[in-house]
N, C-alpha and C. Protein backbone atom coordinates (compact mmCIF):
# COMPACT_ATOMS: atom_id res chain seq x y z
N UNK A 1 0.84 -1.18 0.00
CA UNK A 1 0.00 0.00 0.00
C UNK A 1 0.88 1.24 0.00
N UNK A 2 0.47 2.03 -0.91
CA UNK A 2 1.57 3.49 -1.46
C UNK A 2 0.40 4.31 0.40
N UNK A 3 1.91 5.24 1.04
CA UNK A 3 1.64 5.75 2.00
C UNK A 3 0.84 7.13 1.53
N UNK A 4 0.12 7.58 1.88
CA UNK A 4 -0.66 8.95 1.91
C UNK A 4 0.72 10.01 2.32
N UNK A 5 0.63 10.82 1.58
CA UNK A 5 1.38 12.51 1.49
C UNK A 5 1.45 13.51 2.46
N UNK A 6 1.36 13.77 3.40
CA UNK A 6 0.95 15.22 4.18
C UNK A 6 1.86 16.03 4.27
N UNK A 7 1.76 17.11 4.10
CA UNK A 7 2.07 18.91 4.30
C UNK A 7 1.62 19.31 5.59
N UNK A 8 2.56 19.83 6.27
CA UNK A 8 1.15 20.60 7.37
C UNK A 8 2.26 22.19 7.26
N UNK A 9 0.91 22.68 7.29
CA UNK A 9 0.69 24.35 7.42
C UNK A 9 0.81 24.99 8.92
N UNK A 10 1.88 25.35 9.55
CA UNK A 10 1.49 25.53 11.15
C UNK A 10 1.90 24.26 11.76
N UNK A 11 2.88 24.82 12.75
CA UNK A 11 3.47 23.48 13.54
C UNK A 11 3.74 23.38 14.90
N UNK A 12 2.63 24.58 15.38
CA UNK A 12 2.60 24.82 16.80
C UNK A 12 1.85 23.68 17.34
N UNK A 13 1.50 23.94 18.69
CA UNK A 13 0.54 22.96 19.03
C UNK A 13 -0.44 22.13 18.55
N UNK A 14 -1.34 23.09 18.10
CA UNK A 14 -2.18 22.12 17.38
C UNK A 14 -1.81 21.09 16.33
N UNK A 15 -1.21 21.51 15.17
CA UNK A 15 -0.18 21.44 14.66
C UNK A 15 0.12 19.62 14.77
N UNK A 16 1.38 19.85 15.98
CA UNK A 16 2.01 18.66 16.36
C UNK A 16 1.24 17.90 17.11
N UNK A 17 0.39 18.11 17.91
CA UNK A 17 -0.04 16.91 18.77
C UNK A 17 -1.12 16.39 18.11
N UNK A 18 -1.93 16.97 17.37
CA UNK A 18 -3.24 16.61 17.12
C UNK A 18 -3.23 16.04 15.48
N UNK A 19 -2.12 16.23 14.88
CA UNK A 19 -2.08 15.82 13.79
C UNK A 19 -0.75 14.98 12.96
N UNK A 20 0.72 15.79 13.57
CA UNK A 20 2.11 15.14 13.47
C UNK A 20 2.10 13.92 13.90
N UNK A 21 1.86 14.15 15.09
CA UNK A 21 1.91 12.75 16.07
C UNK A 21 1.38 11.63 15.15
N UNK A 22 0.23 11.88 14.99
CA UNK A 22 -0.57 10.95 14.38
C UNK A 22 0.12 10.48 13.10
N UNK A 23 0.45 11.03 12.27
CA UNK A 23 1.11 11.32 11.06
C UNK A 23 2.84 10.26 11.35
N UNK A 24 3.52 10.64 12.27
CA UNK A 24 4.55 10.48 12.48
C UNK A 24 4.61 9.03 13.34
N UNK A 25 3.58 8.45 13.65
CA UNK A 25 3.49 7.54 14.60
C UNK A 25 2.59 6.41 14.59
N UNK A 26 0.80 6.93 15.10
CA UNK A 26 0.12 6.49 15.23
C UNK A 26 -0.19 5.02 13.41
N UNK A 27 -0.15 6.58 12.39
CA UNK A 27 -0.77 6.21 11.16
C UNK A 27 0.65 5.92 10.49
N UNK A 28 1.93 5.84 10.83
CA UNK A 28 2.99 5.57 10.42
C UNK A 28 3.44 4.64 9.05
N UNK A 29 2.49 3.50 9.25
CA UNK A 29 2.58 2.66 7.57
C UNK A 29 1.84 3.21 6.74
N UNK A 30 0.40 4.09 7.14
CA UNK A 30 -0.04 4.49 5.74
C UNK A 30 -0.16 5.80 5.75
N UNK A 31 0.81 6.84 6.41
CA UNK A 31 0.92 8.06 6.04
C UNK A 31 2.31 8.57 6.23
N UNK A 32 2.63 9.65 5.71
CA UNK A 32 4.05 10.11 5.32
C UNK A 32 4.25 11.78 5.48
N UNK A 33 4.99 12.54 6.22
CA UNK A 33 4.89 13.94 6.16
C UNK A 33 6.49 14.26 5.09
N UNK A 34 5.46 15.06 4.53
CA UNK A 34 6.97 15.11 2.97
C UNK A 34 6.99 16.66 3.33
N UNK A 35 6.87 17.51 4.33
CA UNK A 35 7.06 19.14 4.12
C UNK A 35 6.19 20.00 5.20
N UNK A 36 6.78 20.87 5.38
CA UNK A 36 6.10 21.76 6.48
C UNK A 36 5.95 23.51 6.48
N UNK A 37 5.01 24.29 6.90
CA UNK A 37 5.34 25.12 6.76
C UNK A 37 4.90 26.22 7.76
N UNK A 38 5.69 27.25 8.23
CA UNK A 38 5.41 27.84 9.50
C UNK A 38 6.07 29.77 9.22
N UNK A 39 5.03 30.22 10.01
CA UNK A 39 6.04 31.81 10.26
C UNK A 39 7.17 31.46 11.07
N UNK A 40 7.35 30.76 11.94
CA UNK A 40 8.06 30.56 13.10
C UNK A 40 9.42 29.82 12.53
N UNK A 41 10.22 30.43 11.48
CA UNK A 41 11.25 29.30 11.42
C UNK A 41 12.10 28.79 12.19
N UNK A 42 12.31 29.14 14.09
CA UNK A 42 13.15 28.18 15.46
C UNK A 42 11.69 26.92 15.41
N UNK A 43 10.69 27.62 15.09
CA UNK A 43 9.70 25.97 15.26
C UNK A 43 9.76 25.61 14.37
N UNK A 44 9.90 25.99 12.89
CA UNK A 44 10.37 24.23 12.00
C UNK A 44 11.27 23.61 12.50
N UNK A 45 12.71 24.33 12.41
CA UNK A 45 13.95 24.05 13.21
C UNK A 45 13.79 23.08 14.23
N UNK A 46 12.84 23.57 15.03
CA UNK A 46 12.34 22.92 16.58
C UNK A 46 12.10 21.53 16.15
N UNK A 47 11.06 21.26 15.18
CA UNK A 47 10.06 20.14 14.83
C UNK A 47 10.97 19.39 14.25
N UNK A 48 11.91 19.81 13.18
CA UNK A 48 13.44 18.66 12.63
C UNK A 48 13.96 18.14 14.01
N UNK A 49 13.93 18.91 14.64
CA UNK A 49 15.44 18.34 15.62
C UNK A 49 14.39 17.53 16.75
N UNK A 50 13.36 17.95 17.53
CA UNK A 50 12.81 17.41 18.56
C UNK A 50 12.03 15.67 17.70
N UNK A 51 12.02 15.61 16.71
CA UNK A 51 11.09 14.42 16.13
C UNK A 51 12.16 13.66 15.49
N UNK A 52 13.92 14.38 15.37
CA UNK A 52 14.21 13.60 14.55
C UNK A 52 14.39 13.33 12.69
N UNK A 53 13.78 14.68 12.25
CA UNK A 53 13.47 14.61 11.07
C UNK A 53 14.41 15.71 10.19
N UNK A 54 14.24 15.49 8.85
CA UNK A 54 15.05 16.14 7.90
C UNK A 54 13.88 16.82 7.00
N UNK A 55 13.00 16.91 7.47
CA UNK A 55 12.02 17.58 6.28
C UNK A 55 12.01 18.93 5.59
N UNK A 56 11.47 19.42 4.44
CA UNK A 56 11.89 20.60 4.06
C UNK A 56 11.15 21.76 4.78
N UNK A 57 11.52 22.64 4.81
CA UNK A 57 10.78 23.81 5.65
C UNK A 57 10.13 24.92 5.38
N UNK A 58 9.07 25.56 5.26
CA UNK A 58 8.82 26.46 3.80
C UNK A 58 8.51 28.03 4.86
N UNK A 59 8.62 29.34 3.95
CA UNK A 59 7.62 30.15 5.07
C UNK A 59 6.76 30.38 4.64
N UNK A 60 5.49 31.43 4.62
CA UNK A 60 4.30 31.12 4.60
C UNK A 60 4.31 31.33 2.94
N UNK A 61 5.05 32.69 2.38
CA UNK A 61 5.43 33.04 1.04
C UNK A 61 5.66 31.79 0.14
N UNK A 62 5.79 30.47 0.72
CA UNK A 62 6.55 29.84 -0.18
C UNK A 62 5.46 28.49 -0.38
N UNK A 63 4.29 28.44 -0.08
CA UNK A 63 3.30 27.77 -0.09
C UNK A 63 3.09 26.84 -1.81
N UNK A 64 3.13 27.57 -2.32
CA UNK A 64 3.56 26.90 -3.96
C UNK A 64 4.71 26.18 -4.26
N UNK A 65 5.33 26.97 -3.80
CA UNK A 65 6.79 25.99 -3.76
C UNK A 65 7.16 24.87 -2.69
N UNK A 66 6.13 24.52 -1.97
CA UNK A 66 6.27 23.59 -1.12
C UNK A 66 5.13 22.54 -1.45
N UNK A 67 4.19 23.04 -2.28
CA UNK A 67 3.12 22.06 -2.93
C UNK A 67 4.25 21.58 -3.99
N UNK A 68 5.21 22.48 -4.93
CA UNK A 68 5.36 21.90 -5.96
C UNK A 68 6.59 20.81 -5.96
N UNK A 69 7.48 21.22 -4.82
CA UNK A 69 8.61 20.18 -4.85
C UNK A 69 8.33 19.11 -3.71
N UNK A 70 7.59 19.03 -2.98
CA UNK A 70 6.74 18.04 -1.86
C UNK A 70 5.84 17.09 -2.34
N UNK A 71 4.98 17.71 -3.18
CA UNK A 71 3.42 16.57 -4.05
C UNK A 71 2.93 16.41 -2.90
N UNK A 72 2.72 16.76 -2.18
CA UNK A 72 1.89 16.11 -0.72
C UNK A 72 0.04 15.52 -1.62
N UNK A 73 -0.67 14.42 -0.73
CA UNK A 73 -1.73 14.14 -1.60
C UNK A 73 -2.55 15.21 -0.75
N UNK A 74 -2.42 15.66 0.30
CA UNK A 74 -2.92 16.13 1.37
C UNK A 74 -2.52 17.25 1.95
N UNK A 75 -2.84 18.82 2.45
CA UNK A 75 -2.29 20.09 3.20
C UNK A 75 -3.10 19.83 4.24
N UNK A 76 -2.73 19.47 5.48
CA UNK A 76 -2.99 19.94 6.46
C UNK A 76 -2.94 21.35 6.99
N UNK A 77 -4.55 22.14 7.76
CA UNK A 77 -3.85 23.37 7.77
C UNK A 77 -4.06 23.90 9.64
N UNK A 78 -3.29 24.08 10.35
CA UNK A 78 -3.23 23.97 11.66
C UNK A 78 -2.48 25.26 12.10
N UNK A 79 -2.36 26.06 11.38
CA UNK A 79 -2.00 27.74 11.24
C UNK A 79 -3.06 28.41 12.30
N UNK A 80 -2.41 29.62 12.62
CA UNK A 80 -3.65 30.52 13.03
C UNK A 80 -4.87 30.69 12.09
N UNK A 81 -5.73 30.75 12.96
CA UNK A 81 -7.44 30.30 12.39
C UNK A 81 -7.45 31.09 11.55
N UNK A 82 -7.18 32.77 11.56
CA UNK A 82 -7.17 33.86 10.47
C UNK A 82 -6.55 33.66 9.49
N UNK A 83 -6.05 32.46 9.58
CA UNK A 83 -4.90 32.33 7.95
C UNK A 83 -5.45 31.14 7.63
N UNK A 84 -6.43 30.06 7.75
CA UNK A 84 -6.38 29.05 7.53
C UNK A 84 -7.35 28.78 5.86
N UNK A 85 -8.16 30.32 5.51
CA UNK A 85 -8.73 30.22 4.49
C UNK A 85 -7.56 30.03 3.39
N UNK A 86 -6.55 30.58 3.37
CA UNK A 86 -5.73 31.56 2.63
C UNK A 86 -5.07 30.08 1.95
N UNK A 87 -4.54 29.32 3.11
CA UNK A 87 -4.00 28.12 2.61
C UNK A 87 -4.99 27.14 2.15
N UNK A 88 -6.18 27.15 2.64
CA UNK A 88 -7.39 25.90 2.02
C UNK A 88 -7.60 26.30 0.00
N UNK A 89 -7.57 27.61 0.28
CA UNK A 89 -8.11 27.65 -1.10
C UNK A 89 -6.85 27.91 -2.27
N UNK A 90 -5.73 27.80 -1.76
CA UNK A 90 -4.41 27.76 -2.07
C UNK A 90 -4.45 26.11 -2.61
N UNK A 91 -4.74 25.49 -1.67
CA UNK A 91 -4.63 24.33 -1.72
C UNK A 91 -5.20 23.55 -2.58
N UNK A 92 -6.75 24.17 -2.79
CA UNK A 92 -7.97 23.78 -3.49
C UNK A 92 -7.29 24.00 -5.25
């Protein structure tokens, strides 16, 4: 079984516990995080080093360019709520 894609948008709390985790662990054989993206670049930074990971890191500007060299099948978006249209229909 080919693993499912995810992006996540926002990698604060909500972010990581309610969706990484899951992603990184729980759903581990059939899902895959290929890319991330945050205002906060010490919390991408943070999220490579505390999980272990090498993933690419985008800032919010770079949302296309993290769909286009990632393919994610999936954007997770776990950003502040005021930004979360911006990336859905980005996404869409």
């Amino acid at each position: 079984m080919k693993r499912k894609r995810y992006a996540i948008c926002g990698v604060s709390n909500r972010g990581l516990w309610m969706f990484m985790d899951s992603i990184l662990n729980t759903y581990k054989r059939q899902a895959e995080l290929v890319g991330m993206l945050d205002k906060d670049r010490s919390r991408l930074d943070g999220c490579n080093r505390t999980h272990k990971l090498s993933l690419p890191a985008y800032a919010p500007d770079d949302f296309d360019r993290m769909v286009r060299e990632t393919r994610p099948d999936a954007i997770v978006v776990t950003c502040h709520d005021a930004m979360h249209h911006h990336y859905v229909i980005q996404a869409l």
